[in-house]
PDB file of N, CA and C in Angstrom:
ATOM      1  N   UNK A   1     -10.053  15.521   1.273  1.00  0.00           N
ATOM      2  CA  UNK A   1      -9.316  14.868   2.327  1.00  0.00           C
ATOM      3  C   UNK A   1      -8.007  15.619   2.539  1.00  0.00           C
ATOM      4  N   UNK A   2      -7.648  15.979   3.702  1.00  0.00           N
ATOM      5  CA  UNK A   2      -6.532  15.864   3.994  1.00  0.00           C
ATOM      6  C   UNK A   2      -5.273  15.612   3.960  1.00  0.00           C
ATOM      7  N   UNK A   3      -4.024  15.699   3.473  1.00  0.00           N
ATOM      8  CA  UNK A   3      -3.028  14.448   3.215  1.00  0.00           C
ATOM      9  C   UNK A   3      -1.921  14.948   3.655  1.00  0.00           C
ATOM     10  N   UNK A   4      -1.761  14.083   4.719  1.00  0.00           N
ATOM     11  CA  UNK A   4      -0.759  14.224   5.385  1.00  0.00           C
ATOM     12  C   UNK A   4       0.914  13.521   5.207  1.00  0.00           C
ATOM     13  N   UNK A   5       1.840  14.188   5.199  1.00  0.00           N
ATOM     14  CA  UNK A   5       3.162  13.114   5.392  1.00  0.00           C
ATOM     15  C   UNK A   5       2.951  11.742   5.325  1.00  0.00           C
ATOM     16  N   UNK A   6       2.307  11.334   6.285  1.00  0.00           N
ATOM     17  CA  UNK A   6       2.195  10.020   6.603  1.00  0.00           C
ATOM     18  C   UNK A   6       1.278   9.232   6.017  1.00  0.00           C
ATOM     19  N   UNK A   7       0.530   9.979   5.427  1.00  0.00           N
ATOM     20  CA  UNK A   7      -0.665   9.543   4.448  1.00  0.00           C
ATOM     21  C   UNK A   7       0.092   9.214   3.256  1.00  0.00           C
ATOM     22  N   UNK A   8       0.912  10.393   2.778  1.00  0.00           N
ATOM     23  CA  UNK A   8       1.531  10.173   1.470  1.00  0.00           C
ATOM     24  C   UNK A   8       2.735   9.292   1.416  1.00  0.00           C
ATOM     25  N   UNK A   9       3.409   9.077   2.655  1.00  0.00           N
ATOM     26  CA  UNK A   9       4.539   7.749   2.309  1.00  0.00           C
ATOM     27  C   UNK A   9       3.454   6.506   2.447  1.00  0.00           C
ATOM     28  N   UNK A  10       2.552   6.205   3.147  1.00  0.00           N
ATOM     29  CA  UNK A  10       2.053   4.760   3.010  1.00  0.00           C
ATOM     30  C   UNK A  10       1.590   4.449   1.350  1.00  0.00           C
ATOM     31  N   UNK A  11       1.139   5.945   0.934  1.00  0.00           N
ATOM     32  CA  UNK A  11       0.911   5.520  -0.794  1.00  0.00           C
ATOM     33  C   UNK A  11       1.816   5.672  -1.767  1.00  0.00           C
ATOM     34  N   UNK A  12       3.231   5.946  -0.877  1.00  0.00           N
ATOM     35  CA  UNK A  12       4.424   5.638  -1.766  1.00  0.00           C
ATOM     36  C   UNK A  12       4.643   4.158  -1.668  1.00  0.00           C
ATOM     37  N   UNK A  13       4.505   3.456   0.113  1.00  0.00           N
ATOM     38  CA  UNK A  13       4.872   2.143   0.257  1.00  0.00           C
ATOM     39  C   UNK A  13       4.349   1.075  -0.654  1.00  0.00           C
ATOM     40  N   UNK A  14       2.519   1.631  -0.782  1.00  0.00           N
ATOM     41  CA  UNK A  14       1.812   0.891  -2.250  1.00  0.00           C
ATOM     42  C   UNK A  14       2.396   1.250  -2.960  1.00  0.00           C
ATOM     43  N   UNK A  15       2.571   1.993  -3.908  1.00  0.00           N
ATOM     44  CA  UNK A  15       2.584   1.948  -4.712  1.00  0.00           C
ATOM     45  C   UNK A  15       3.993   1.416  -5.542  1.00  0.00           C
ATOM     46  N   UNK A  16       5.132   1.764  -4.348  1.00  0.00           N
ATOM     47  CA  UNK A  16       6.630   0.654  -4.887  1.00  0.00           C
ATOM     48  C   UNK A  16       6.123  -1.134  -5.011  1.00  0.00           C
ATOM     49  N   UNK A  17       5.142  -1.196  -3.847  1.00  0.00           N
ATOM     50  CA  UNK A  17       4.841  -3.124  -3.688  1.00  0.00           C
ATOM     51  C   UNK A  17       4.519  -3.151  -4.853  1.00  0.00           C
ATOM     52  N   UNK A  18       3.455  -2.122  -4.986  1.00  0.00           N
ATOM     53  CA  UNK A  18       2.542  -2.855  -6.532  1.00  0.00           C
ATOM     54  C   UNK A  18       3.429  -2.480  -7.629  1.00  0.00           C
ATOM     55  N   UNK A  19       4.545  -1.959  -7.857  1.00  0.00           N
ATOM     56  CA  UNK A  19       5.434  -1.854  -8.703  1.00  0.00           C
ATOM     57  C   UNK A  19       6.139  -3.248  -8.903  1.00  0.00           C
ATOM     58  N   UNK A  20       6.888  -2.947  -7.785  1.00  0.00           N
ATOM     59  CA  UNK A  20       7.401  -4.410  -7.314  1.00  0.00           C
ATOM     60  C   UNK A  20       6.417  -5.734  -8.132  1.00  0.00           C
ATOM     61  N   UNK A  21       5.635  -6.026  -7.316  1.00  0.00           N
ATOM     62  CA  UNK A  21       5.156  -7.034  -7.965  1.00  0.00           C
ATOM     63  C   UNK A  21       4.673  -7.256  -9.489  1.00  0.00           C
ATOM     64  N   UNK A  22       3.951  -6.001 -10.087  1.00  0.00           N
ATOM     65  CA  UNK A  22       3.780  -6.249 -11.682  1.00  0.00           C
ATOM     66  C   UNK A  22       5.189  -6.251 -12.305  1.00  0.00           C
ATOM     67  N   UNK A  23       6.605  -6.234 -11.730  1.00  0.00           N
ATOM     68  CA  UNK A  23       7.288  -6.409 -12.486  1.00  0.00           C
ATOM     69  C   UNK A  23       8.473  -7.901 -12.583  1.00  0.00           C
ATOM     70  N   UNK A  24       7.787  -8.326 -11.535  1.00  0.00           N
ATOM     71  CA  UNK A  24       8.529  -9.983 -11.259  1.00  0.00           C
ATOM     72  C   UNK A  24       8.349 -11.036 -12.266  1.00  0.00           C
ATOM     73  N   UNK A  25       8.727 -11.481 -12.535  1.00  0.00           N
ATOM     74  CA  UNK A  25       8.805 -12.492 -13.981  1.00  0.00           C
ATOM     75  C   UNK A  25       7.709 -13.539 -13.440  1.00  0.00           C
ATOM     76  N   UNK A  26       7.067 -14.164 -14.545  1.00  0.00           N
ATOM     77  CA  UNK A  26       6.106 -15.346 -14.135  1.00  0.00           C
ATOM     78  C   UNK A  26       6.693 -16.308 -13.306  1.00  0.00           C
ATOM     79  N   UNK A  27       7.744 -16.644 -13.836  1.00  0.00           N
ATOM     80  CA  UNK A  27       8.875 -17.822 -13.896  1.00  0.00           C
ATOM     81  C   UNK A  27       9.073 -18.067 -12.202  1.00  0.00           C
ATOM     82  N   UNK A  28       8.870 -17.078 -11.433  1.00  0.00           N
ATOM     83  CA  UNK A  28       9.266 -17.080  -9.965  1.00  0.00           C
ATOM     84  C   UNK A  28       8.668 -17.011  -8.692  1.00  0.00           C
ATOM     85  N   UNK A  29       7.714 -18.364  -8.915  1.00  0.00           N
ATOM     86  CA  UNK A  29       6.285 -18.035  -7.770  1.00  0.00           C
ATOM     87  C   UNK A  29       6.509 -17.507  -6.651  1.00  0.00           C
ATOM     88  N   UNK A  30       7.589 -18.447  -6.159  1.00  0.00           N
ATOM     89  CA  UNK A  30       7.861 -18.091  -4.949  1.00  0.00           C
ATOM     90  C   UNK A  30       8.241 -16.448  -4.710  1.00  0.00           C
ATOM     91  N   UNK A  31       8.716 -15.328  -5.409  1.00  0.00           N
ATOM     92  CA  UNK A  31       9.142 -14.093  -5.578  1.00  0.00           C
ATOM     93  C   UNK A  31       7.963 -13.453  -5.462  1.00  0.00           C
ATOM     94  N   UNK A  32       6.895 -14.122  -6.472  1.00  0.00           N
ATOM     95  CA  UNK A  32       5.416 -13.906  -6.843  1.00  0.00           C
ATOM     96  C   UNK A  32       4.914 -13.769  -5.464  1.00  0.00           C
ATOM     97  N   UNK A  33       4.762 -14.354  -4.683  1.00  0.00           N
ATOM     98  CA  UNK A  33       4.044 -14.708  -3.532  1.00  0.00           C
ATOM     99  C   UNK A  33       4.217 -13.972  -2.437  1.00  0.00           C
ATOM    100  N   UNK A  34       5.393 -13.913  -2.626  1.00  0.00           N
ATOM    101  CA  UNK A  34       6.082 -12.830  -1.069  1.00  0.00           C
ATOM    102  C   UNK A  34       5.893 -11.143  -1.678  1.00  0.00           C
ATOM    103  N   UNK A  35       5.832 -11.194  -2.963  1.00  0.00           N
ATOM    104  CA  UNK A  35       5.817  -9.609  -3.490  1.00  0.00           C
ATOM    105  C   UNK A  35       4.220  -9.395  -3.526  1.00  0.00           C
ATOM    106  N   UNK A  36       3.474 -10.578  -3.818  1.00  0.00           N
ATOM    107  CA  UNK A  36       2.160  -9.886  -3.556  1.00  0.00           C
ATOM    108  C   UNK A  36       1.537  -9.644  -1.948  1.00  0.00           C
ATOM    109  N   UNK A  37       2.096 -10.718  -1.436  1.00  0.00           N
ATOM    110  CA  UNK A  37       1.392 -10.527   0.254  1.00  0.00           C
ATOM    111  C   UNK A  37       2.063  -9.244   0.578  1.00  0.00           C
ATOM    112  N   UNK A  38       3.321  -8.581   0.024  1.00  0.00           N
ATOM    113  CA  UNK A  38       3.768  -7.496   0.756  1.00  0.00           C
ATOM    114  C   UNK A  38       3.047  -6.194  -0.052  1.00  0.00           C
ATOM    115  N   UNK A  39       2.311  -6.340  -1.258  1.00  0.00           N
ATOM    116  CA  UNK A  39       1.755  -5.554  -1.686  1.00  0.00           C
ATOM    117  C   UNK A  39       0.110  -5.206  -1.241  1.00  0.00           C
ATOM    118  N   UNK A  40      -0.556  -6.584  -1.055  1.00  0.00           N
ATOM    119  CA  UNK A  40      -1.763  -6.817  -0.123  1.00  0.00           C
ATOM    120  C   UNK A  40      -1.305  -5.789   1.351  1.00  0.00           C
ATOM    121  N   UNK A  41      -0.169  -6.553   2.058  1.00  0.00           N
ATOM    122  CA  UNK A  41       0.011  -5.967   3.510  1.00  0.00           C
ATOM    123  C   UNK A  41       0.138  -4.073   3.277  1.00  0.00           C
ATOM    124  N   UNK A  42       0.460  -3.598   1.866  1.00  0.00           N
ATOM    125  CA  UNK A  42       0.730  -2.249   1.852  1.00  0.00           C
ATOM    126  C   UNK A  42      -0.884  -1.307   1.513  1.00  0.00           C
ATOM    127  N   UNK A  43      -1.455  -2.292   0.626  1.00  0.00           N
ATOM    128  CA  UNK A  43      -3.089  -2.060   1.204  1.00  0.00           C
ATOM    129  C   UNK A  43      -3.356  -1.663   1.405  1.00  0.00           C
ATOM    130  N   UNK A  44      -3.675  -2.636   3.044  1.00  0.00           N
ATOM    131  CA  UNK A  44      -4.205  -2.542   3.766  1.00  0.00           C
ATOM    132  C   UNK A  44      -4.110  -1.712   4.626  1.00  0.00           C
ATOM    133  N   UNK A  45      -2.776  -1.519   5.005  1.00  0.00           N
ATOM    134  CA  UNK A  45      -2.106  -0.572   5.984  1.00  0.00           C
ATOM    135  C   UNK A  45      -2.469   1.222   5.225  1.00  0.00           C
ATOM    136  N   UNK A  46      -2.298   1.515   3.995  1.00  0.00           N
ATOM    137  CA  UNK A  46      -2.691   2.666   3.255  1.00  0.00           C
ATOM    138  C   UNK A  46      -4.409   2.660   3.453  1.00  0.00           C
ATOM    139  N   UNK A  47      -5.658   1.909   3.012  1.00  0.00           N
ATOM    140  CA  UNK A  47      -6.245   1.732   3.750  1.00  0.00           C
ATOM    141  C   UNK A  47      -6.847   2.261   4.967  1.00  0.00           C
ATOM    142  N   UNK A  48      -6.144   1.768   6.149  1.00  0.00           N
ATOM    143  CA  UNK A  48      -6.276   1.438   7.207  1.00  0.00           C
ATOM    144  C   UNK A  48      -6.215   3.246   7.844  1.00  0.00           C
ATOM    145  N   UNK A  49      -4.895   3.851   7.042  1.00  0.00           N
ATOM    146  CA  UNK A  49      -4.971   5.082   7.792  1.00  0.00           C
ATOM    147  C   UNK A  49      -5.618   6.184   6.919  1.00  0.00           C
ATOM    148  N   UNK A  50      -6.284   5.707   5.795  1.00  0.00           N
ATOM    149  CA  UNK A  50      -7.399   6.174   5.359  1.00  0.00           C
ATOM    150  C   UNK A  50      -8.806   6.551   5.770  1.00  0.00           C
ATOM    151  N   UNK A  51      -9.126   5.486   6.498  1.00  0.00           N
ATOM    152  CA  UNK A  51     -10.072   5.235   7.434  1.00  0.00           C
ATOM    153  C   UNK A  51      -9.832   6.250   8.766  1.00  0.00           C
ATOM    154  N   UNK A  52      -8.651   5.705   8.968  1.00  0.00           N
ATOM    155  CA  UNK A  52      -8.344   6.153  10.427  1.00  0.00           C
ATOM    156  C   UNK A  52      -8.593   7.656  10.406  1.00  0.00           C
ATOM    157  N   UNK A  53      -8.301   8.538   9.366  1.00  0.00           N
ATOM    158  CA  UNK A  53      -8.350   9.545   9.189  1.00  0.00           C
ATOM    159  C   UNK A  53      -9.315   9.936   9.046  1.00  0.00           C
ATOM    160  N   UNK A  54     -10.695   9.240   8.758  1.00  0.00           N
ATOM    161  CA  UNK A  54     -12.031   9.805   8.245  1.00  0.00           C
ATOM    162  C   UNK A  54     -12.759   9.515   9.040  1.00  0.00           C
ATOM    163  N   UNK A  55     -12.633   8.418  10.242  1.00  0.00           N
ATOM    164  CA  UNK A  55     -13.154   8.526  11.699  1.00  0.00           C
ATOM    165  C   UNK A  55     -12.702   9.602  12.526  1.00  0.00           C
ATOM    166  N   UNK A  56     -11.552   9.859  12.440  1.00  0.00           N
ATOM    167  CA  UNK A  56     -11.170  11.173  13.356  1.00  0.00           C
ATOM    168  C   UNK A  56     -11.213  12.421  12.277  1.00  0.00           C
ATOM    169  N   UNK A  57     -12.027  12.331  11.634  1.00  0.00           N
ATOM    170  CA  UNK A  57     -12.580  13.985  10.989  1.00  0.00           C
ATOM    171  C   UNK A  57     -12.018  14.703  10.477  1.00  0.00           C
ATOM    172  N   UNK A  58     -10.390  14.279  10.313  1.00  0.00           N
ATOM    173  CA  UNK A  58      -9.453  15.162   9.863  1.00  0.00           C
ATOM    174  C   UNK A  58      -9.727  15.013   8.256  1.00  0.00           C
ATOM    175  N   UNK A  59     -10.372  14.663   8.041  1.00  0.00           N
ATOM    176  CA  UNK A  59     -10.605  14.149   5.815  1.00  0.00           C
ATOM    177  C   UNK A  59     -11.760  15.110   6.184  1.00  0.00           C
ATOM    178  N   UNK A  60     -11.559  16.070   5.336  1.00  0.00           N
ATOM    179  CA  UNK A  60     -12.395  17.221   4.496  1.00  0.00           C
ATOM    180  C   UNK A  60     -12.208  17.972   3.655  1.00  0.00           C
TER     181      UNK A  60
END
């Protein structure tokens, strides 16, 4: 594949969420909750232009 700029900050953006979130204390659901949906939303979006990239042919 390919990897572009923009490829590689969306798997910086994961990979700070999912930082982020394995390091929030139990104690703080509510912290819990908003750090995982923003880690889900970073995903998806990494993901998303994963795909995007392997429909338009540029991944080889």
């Amino acid at each position: 594949m390919r990897i572009t700029d923009d490829l590689l900050a969306k798997a910086e953006e994961f990979r700070q969420a999912q930082l982020e979130y394995f390091e929030l204390p139990a104690a703080d659901p509510e912290r819990l909750s908003v750090a995982r949906r923003q880690w889900q939303r970073a995903a998806c979006d990494f993901a998303a232009m994963v795909l995007e990239l392997l429909d338009d042919g540029r991944a080889l």
